[in-house]
C-alpha atoms as a PDB file:
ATOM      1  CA  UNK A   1       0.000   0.000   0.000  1.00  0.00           C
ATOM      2  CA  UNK A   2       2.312   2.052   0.663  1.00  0.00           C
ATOM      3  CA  UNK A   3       4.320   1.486  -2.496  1.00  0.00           C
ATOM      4  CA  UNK A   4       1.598   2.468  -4.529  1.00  0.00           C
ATOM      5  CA  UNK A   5       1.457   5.645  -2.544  1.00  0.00           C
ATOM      6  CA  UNK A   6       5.074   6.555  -3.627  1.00  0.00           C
ATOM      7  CA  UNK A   7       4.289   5.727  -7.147  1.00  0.00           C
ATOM      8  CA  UNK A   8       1.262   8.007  -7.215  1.00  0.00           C
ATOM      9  CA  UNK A   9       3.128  10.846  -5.351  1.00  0.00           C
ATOM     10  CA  UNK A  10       6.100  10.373  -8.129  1.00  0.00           C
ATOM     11  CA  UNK A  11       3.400  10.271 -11.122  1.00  0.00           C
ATOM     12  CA  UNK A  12       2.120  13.575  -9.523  1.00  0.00           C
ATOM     13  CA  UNK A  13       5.291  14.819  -8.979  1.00  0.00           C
ATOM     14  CA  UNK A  14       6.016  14.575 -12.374  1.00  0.00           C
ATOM     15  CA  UNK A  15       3.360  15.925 -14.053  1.00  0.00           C
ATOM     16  CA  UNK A  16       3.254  19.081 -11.871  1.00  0.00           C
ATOM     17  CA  UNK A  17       6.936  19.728 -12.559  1.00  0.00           C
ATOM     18  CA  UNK A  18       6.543  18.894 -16.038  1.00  0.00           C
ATOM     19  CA  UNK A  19       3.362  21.549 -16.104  1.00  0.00           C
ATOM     20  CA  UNK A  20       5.104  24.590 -14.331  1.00  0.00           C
ATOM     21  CA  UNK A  21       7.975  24.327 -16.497  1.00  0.00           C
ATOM     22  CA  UNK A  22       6.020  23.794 -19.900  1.00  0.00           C
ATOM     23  CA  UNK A  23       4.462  27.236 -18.439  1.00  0.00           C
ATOM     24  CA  UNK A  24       7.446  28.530 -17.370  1.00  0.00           C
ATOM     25  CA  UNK A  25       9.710  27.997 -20.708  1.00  0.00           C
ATOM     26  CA  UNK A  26       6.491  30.697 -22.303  1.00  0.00           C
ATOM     27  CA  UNK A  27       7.406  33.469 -20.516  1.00  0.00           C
ATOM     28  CA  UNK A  28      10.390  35.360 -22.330  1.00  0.00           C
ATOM     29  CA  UNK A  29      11.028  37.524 -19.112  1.00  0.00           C
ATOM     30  CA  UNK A  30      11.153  34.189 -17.179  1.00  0.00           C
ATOM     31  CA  UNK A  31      13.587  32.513 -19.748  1.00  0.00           C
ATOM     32  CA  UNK A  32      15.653  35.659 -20.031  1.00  0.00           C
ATOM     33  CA  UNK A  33      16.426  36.358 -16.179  1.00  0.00           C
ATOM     34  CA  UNK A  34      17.122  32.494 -15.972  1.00  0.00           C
ATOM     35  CA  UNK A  35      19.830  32.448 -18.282  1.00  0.00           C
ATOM     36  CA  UNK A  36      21.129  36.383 -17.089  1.00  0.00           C
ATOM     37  CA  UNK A  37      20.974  33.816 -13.662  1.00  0.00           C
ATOM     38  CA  UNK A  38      23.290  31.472 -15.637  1.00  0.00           C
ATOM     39  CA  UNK A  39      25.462  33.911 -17.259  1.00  0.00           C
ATOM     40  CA  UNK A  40      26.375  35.437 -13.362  1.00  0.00           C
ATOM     41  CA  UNK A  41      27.837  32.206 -12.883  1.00  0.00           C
ATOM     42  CA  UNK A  42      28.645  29.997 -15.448  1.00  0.00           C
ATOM     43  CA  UNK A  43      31.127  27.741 -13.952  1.00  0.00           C
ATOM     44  CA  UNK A  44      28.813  27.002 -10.602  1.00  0.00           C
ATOM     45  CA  UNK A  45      25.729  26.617 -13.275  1.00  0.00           C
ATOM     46  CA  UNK A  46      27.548  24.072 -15.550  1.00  0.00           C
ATOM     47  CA  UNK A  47      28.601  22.284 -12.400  1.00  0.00           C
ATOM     48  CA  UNK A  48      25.225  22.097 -11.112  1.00  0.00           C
ATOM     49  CA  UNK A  49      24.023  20.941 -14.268  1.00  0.00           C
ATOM     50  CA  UNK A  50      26.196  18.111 -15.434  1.00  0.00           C
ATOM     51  CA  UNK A  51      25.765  17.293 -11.345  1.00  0.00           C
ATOM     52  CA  UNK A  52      21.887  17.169 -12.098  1.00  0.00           C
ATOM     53  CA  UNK A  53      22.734  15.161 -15.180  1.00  0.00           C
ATOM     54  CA  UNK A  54      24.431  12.521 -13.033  1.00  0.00           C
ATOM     55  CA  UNK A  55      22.045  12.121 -10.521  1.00  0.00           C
ATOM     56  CA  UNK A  56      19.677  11.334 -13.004  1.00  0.00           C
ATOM     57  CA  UNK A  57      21.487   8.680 -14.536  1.00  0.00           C
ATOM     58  CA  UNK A  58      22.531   7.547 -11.087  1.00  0.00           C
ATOM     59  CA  UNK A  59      18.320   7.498  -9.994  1.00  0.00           C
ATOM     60  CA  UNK A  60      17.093   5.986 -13.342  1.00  0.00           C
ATOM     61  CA  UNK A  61      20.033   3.119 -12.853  1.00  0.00           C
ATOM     62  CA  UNK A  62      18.542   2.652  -9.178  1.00  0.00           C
ATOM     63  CA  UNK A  63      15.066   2.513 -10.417  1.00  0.00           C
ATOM     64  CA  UNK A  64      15.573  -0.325 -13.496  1.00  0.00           C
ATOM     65  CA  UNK A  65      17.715  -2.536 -10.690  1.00  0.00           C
ATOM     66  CA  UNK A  66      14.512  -1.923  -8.597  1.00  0.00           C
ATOM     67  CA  UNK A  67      12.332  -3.306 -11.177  1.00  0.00           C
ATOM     68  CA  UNK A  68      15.250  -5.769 -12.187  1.00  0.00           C
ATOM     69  CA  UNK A  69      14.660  -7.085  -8.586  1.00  0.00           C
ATOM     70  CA  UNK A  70      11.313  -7.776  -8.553  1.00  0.00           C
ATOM     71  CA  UNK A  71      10.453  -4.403  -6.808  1.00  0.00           C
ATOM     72  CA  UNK A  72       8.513  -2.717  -9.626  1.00  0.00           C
ATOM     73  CA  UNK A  73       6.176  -0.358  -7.766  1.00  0.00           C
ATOM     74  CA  UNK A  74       9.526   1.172  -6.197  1.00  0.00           C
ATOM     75  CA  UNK A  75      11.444   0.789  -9.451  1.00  0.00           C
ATOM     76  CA  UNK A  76       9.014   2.658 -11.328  1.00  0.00           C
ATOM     77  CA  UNK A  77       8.216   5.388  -8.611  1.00  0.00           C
ATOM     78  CA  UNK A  78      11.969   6.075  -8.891  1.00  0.00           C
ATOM     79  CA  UNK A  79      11.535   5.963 -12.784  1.00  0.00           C
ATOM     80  CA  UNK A  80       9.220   8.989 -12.674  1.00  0.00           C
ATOM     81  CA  UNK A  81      11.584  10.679 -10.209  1.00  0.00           C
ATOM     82  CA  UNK A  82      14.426   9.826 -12.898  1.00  0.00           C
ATOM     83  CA  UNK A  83      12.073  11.605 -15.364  1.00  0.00           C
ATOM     84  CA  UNK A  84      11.209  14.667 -13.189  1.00  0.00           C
ATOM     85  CA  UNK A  85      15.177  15.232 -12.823  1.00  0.00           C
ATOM     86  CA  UNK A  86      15.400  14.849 -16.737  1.00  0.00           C
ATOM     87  CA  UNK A  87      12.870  18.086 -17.067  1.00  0.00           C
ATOM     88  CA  UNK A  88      14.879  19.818 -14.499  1.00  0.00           C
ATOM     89  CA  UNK A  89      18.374  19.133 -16.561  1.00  0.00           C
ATOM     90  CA  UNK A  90      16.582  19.924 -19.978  1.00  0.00           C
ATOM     91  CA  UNK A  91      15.356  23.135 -19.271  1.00  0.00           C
ATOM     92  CA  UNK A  92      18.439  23.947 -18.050  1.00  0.00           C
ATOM     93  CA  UNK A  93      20.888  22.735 -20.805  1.00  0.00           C
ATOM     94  CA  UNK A  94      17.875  24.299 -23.010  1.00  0.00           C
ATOM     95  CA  UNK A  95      17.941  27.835 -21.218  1.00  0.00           C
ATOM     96  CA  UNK A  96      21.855  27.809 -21.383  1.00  0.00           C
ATOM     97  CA  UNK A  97      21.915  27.522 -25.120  1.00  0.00           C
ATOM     98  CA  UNK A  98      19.340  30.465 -25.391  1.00  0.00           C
ATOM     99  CA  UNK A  99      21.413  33.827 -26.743  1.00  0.00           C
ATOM    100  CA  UNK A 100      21.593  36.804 -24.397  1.00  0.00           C
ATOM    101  CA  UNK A 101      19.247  38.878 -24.476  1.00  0.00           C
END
């Protein structure tokens, strides 16, 4: 029971990050001060993002031995958590390749 509680708070997790940010990524002024954010330090913000990057790898690899194990309602919880960290690191590479303004 409780599984399936994680699952469902992932799946909503998910699609509420995945919302904000397709609303987000519309607003010019929001895009532009993110990547002005970015530009003020661009060493600490490609660290953070190949950092998010590998987290994500490191959480999606966790989630297919979880489903590997027999453990699918876990493995696939952390599955949509991989995925939520994916929109977090492709908004971000996709901001820092925006021009400045």
């Amino acid at each position: 029971m409780a599984g399936t509680g994680l699952l469902a708070a992932s799946i909503a997790v998910l699609m509420g990050t995945v919302a904000i940010f397709v609303w987000r990524v519309r607003d010019p002024i929001w895009v532009r001060d993110a990547r002005l954010t970015q530009n003020a330090s661009p060493v600490s913000s490609l660290l953070m993002l190949v950092f998010g990057a590998l987290v994500t790898a490191l959480v999606l690899a966790l989630g297919v031995f979880w489903i590997a194990t027999g453990h699918t309602v876990v493995g696939w919880a952390m599955v949509c958590l991989a995925a939520t960290a994916l929109s977090h690191v492709s908004v971000g590479a996709w901001i820092r390749r925006r021009p400045l303004p």
